[in-house]
Structure formats: C-alpha cells, structure tokens
PDB file of N, CA and C in Angstrom:
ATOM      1  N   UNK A   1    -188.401-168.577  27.706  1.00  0.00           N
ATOM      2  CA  UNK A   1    -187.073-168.047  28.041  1.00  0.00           C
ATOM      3  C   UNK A   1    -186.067-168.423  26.950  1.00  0.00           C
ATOM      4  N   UNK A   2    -185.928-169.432  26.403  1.00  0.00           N
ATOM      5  CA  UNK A   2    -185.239-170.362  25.042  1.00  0.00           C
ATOM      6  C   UNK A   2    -185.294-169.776  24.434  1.00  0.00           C
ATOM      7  N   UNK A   3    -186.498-168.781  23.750  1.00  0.00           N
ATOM      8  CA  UNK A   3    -186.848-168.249  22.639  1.00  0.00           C
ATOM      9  C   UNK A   3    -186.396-166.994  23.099  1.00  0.00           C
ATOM     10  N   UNK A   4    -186.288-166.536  24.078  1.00  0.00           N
ATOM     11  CA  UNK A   4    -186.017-165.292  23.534  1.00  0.00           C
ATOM     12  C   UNK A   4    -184.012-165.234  23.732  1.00  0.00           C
ATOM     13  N   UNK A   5    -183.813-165.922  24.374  1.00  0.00           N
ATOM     14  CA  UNK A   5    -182.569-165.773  24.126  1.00  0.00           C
ATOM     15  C   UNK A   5    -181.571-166.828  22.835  1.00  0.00           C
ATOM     16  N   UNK A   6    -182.670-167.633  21.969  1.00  0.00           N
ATOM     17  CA  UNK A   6    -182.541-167.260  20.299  1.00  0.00           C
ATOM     18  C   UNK A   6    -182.761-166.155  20.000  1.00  0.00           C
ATOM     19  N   UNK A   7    -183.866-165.133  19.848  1.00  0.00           N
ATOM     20  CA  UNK A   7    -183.658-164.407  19.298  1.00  0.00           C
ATOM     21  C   UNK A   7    -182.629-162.804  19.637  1.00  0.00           C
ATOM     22  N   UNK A   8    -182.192-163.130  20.324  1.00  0.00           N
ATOM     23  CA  UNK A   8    -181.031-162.142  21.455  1.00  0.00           C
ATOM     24  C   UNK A   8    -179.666-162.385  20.539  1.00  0.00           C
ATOM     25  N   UNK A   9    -179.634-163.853  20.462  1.00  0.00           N
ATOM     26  CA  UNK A   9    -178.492-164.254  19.648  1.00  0.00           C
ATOM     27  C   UNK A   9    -178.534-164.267  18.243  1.00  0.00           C
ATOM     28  N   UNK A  10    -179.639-164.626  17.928  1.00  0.00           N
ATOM     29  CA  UNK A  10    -179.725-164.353  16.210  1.00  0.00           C
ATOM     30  C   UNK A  10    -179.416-162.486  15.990  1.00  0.00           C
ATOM     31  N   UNK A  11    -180.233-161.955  16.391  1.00  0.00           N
ATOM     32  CA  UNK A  11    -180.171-160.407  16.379  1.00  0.00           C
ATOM     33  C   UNK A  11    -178.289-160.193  16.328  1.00  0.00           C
ATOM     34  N   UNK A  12    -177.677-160.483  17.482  1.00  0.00           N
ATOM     35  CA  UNK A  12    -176.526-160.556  17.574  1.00  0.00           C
ATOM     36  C   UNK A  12    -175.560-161.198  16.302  1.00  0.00           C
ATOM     37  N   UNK A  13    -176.398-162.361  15.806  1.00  0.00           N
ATOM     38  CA  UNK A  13    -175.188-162.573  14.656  1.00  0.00           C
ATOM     39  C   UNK A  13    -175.265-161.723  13.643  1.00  0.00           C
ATOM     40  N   UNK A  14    -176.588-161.274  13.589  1.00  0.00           N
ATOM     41  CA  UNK A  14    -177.400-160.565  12.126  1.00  0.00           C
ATOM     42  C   UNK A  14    -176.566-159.153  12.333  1.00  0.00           C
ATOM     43  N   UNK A  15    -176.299-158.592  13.467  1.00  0.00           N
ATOM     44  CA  UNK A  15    -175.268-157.314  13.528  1.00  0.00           C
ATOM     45  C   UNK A  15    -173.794-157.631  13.605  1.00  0.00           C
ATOM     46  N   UNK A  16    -173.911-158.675  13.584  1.00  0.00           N
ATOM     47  CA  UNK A  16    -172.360-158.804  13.776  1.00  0.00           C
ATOM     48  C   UNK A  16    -171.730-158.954  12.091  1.00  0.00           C
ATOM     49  N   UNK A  17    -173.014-159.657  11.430  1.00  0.00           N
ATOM     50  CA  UNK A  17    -172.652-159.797   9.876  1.00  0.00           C
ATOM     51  C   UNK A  17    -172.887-158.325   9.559  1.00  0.00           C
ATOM     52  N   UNK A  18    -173.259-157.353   9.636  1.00  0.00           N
ATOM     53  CA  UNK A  18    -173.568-156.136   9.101  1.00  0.00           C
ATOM     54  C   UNK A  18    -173.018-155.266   9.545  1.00  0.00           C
ATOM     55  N   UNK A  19    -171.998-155.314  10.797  1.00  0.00           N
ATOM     56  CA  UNK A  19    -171.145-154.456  11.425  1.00  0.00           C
ATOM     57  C   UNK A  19    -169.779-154.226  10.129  1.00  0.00           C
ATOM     58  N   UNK A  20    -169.062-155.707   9.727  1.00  0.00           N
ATOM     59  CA  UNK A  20    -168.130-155.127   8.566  1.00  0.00           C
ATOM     60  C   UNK A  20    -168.624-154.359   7.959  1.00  0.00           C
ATOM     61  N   UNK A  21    -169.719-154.295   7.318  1.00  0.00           N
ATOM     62  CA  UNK A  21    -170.392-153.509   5.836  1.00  0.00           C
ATOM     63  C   UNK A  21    -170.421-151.871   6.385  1.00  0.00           C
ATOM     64  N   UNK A  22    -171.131-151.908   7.450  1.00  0.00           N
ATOM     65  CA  UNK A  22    -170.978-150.758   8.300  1.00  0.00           C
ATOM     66  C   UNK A  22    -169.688-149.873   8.353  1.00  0.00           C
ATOM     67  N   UNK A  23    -168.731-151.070   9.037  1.00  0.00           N
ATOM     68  CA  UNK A  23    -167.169-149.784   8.980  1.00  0.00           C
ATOM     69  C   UNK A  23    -166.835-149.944   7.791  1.00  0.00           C
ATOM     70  N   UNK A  24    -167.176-150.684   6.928  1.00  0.00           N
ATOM     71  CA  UNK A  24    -166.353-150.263   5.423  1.00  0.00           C
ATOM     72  C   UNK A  24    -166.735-149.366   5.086  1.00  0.00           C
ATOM     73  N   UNK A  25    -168.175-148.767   5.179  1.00  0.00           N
ATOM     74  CA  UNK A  25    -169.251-147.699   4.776  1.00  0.00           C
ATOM     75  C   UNK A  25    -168.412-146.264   4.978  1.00  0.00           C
ATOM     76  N   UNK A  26    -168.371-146.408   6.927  1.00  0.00           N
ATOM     77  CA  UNK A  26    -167.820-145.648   7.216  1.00  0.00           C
ATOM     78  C   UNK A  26    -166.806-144.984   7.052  1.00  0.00           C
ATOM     79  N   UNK A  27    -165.698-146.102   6.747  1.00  0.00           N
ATOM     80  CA  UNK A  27    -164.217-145.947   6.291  1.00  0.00           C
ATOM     81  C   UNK A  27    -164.418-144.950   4.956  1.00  0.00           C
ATOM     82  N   UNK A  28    -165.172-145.802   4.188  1.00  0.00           N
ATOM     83  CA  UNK A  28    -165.519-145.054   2.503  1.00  0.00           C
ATOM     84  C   UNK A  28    -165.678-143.643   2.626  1.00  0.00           C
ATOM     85  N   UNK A  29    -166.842-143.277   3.496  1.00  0.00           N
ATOM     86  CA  UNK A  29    -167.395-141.902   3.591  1.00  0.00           C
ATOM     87  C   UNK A  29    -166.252-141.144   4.129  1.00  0.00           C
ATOM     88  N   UNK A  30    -165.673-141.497   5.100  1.00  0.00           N
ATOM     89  CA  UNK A  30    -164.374-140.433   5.625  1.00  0.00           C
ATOM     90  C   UNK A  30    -163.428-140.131   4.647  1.00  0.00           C
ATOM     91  N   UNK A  31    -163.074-141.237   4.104  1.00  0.00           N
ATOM     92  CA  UNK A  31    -162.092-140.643   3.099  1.00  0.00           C
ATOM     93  C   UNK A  31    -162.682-140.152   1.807  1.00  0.00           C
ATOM     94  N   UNK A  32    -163.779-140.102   1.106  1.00  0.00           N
ATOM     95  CA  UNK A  32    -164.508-139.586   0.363  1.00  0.00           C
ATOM     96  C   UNK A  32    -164.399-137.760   0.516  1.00  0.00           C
ATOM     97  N   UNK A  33    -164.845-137.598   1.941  1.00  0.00           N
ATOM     98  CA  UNK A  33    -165.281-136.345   2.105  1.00  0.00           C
ATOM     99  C   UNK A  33    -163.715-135.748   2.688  1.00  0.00           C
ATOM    100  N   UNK A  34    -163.310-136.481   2.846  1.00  0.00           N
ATOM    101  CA  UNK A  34    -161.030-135.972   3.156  1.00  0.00           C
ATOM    102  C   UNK A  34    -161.429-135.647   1.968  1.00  0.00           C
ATOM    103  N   UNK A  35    -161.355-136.407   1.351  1.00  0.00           N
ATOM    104  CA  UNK A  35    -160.844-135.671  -0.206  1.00  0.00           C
ATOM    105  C   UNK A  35    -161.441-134.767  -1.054  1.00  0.00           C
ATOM    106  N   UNK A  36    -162.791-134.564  -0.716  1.00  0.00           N
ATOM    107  CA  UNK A  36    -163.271-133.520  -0.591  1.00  0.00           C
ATOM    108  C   UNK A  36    -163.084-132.278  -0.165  1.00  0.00           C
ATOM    109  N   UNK A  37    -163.053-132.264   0.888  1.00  0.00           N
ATOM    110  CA  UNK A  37    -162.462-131.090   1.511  1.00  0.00           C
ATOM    111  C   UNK A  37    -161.310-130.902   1.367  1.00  0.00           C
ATOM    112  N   UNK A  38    -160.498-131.842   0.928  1.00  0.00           N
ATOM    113  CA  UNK A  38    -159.043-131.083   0.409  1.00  0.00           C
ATOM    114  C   UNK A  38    -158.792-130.796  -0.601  1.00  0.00           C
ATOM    115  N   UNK A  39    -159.695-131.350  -1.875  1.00  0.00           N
ATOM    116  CA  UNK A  39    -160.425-130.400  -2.693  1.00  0.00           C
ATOM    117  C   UNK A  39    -160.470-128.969  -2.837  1.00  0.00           C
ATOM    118  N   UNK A  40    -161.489-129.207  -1.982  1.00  0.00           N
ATOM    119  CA  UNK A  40    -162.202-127.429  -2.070  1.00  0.00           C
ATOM    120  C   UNK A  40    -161.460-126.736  -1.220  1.00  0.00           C
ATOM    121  N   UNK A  41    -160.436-127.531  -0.500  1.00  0.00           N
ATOM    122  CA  UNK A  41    -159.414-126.109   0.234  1.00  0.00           C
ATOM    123  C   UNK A  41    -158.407-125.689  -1.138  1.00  0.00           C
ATOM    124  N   UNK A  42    -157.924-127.129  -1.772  1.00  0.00           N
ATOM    125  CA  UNK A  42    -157.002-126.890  -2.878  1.00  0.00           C
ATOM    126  C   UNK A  42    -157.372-125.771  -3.874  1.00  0.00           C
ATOM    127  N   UNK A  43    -158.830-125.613  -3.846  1.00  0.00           N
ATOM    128  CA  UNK A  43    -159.425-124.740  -5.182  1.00  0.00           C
ATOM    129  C   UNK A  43    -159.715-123.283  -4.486  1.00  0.00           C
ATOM    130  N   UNK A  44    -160.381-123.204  -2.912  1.00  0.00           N
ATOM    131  CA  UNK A  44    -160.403-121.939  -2.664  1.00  0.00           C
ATOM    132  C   UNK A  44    -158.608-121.141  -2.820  1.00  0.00           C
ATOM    133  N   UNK A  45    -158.164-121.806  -2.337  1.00  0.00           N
ATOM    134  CA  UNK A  45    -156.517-121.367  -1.825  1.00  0.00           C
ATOM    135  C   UNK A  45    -155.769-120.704  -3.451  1.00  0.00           C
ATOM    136  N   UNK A  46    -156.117-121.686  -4.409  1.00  0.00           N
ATOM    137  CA  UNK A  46    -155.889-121.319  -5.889  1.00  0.00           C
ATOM    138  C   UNK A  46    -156.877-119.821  -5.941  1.00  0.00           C
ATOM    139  N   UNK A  47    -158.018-119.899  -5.741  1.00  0.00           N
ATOM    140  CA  UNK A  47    -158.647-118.699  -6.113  1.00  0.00           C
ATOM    141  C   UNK A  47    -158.185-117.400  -5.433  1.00  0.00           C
ATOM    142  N   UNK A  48    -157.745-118.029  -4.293  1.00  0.00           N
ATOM    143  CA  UNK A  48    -157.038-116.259  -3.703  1.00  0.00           C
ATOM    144  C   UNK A  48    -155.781-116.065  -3.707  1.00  0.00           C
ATOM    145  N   UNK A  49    -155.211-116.637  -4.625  1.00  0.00           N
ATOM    146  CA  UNK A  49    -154.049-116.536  -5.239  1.00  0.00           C
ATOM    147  C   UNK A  49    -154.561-115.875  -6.521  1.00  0.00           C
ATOM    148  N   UNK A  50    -155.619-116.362  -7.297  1.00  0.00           N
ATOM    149  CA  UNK A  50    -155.764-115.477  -8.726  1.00  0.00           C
ATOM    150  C   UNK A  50    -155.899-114.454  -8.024  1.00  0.00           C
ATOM    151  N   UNK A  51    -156.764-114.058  -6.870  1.00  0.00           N
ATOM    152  CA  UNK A  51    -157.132-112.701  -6.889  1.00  0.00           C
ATOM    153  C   UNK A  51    -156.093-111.628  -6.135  1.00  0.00           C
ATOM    154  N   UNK A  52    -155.121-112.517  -5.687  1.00  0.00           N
ATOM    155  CA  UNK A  52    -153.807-111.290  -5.128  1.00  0.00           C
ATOM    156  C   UNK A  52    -152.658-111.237  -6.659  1.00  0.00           C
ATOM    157  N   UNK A  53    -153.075-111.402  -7.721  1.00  0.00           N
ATOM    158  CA  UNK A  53    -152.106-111.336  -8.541  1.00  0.00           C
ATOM    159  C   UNK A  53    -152.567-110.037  -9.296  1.00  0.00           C
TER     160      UNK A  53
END
C-alpha cells in the first residue's frame, strides 16, 4: 500500500514539474499561430485589394 502511494506521489511531482513546460508550450503555440493567422489575413486582404484596383 506504501508503495504505491509513493509512486501516486512521485508521478504527481514528475507532472507537476512538467506542467510549467507544458503551459509555456502552450502559451508559445497560441501566439505563434495568432500571428500567423494574422499574417495570412494581413496578406490575403492586401491581395484583394491588388485585385480591385
């Protein structure tokens, strides 16, 4: 019973250390692909402007 609720708790610290890395990940990727996509809205929106001129 000891043992397994070490390893219940180890598991638990081992995600708890890898949970920051995780939302930083996450954080990274969202704003990566924001800016992405506001990007490629910035460049379609330019292109149909060349083409109504």
């Amino acid at each position: 019973m000891m043992d397994f609720f070490n390893d219940v708790l180890f598991d638990l610290i081992m995600f708890a250390k890898s949970l920051p890395a995780f939302l930083i990940t996450i954080i990274v990727l969202y704003f990566v692909i924001k800016s992405a996509v506001k990007k490629g809205l910035q460049e379609y929106h330019d292109s149909l402007e060349k083409k109504n001129d």
